[in-house]
N, C-alpha and C. Protein backbone atom coordinates (compact mmCIF):
# COMPACT_ATOMS: atom_id res chain seq x y z
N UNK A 1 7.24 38.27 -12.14
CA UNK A 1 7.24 36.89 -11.73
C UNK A 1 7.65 36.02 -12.93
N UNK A 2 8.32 35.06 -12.76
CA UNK A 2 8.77 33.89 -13.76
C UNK A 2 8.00 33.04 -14.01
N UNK A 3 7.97 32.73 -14.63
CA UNK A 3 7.29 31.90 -15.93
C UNK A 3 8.11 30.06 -15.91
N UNK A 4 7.35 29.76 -14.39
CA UNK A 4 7.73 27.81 -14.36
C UNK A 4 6.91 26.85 -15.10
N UNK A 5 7.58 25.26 -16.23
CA UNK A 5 6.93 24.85 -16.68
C UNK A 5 7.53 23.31 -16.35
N UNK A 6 6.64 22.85 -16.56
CA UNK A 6 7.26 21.74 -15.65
C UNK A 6 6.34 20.43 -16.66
N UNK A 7 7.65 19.21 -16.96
CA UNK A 7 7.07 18.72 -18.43
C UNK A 7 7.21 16.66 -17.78
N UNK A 8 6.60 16.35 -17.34
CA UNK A 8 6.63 14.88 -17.07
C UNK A 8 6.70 14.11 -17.79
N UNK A 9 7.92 13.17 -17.23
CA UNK A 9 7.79 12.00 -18.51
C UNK A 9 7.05 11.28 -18.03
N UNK A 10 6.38 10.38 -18.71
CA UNK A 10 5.12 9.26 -18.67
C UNK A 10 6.11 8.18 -17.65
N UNK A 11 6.72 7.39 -19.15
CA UNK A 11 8.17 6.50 -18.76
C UNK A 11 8.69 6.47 -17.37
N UNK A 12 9.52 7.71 -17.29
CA UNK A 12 10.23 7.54 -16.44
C UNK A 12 9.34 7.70 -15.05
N UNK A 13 8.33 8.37 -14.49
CA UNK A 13 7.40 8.04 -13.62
C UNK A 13 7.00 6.49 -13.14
N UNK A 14 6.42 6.23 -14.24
CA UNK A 14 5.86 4.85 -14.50
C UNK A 14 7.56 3.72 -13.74
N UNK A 15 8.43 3.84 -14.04
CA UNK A 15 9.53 3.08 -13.35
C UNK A 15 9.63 3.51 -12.19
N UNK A 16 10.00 5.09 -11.80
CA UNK A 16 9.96 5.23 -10.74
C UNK A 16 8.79 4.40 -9.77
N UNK A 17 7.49 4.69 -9.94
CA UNK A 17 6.62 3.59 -9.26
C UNK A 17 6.75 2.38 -9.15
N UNK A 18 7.44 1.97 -9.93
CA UNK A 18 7.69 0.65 -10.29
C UNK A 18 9.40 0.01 -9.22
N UNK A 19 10.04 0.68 -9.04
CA UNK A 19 11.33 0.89 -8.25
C UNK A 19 11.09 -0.10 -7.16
N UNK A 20 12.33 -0.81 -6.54
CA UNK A 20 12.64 -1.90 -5.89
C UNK A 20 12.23 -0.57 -4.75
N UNK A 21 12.65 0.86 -4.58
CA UNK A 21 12.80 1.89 -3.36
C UNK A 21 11.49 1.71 -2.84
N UNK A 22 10.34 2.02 -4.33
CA UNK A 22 8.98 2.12 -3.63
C UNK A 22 8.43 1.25 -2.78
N UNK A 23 8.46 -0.05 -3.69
CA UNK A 23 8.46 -1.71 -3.22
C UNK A 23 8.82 -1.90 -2.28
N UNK A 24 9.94 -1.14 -1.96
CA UNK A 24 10.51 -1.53 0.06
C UNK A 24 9.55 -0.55 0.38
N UNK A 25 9.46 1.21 0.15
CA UNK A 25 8.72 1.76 1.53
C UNK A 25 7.28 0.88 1.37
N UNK A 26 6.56 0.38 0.36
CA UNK A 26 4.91 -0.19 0.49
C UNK A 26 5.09 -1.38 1.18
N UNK A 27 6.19 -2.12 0.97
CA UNK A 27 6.21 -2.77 2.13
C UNK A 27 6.27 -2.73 3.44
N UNK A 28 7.27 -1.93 3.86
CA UNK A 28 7.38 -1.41 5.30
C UNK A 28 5.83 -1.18 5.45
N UNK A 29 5.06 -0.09 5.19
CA UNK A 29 3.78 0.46 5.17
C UNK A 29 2.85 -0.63 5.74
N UNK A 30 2.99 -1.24 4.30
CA UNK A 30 1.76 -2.56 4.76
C UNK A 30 1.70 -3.53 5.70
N UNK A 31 3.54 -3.72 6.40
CA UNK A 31 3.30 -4.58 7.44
C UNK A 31 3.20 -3.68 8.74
N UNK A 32 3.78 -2.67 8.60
CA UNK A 32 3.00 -1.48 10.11
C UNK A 32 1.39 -1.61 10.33
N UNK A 33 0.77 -1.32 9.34
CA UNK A 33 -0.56 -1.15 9.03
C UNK A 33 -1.36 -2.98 9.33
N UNK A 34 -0.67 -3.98 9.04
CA UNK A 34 -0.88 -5.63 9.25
C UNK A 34 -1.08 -5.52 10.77
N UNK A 35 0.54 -4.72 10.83
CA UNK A 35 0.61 -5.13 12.31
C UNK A 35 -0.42 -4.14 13.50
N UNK A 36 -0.12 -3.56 12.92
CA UNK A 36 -1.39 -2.27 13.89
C UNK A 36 -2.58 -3.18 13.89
N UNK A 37 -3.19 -4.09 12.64
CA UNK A 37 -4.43 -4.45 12.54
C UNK A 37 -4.64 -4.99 13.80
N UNK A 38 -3.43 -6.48 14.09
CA UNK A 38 -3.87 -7.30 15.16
C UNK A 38 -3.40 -8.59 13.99
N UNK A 39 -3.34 -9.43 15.33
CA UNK A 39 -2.62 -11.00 15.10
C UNK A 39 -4.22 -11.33 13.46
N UNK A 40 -3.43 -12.20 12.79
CA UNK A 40 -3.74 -12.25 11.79
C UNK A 40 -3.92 -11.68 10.21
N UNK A 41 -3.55 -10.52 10.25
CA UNK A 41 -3.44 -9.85 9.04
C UNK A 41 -2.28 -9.64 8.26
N UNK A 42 -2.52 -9.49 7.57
CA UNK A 42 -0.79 -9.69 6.47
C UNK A 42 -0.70 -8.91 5.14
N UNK A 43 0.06 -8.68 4.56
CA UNK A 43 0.31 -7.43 3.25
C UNK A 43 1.11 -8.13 2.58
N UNK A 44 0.89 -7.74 1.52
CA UNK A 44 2.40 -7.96 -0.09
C UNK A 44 2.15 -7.11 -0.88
N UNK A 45 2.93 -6.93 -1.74
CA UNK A 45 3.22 -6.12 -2.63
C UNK A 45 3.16 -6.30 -4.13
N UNK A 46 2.30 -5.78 -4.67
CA UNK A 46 2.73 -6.34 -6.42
C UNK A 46 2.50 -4.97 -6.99
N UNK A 47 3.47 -5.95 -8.37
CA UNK A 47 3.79 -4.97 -9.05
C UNK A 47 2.99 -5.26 -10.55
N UNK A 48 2.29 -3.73 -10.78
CA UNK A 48 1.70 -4.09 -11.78
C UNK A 48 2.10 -3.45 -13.07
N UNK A 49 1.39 -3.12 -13.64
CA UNK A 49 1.85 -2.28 -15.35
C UNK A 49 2.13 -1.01 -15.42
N UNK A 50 1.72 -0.34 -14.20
CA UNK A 50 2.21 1.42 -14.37
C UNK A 50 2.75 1.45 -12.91
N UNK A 51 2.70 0.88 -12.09
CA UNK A 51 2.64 0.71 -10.63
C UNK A 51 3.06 -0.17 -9.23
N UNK A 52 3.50 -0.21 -8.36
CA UNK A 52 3.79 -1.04 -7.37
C UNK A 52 2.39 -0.94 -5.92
N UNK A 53 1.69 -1.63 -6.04
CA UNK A 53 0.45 -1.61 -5.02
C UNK A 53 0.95 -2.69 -3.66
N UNK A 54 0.36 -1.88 -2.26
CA UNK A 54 0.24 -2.79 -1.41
C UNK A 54 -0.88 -3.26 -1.14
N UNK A 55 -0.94 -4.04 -0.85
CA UNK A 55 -2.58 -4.72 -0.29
C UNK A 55 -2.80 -5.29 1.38
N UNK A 56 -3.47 -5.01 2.19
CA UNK A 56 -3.47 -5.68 3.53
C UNK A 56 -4.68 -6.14 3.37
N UNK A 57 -4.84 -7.63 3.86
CA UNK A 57 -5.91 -8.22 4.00
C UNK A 57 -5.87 -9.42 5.31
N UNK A 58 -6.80 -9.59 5.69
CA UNK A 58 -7.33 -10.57 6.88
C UNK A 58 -6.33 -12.07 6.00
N UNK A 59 -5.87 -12.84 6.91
CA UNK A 59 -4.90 -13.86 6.49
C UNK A 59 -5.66 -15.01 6.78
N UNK A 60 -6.54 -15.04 8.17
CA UNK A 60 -6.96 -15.93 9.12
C UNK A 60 -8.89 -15.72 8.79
N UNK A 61 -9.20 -16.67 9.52
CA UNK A 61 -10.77 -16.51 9.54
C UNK A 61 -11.04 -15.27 10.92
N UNK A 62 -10.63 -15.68 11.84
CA UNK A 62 -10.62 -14.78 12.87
C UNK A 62 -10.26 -13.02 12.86
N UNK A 63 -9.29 -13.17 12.25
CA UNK A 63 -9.09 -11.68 10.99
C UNK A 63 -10.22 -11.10 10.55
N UNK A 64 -10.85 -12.07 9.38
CA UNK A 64 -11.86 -11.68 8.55
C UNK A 64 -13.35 -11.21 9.38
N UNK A 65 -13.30 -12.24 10.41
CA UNK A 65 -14.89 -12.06 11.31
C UNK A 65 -14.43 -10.73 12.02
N UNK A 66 -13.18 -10.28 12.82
CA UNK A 66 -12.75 -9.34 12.63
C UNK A 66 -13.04 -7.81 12.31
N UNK A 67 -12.44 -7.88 11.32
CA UNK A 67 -12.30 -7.01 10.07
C UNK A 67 -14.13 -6.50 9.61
N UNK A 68 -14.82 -7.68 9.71
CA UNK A 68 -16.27 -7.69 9.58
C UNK A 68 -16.93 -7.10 10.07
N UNK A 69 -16.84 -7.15 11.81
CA UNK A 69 -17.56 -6.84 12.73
C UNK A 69 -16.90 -5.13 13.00
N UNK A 70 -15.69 -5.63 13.18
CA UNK A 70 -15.03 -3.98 13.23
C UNK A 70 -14.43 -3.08 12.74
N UNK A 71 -14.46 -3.65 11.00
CA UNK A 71 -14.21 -2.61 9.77
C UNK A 71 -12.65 -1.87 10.85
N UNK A 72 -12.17 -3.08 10.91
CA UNK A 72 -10.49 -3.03 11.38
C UNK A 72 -9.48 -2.62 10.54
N UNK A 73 -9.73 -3.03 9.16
CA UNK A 73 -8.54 -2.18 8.24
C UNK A 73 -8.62 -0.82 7.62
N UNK A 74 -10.20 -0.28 7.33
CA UNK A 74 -10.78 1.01 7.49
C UNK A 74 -9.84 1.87 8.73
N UNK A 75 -10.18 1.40 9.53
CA UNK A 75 -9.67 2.09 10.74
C UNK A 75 -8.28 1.99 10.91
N UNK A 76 -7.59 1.27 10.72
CA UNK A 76 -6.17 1.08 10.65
C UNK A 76 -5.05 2.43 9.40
N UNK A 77 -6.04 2.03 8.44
CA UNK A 77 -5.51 3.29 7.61
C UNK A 77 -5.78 4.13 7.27
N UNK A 78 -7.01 4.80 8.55
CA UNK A 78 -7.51 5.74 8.68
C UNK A 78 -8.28 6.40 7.33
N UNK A 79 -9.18 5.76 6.80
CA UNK A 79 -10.11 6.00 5.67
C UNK A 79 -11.47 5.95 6.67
């Protein structure tokens, strides 16, 4: 058997995450996942120091009471 080694760059990872590509699919993601929630919820995207994060959160009050009562974004992204 052969002998695979496999050597990561920090750098170039770190951009890749960082990539306009990722930034579009976490977007797509987060507004499927908005939209699955129900009228009121909404996502964006930032970009941070090693990373590109999405976030979905309640937009509206009705969202949030929501989200409260029925731990709606739990369930949405299946956690």
């Amino acid at each position: 058997m052969s002998k695979f080694e496999l050597e990561l760059y920090d750098a170039g990872i770190q951009e890749l995450l960082k990539s306009p590509v990722i930034q579009g699919m976490l977007s797509d993601f987060g507004k499927q996942k908005a939209n699955a929630a129900g009228p009121g919820y909404d996502s964006e995207v930032h970009v941070y120091q090693k990373r590109a994060v999405v976030n979905i959160f309640p937009a509206t009050q009705e969202a949030a009471q929501d989200n409260y009562e029925n731990n709606t974004l739990l369930k949405v992204v299946g956690v």
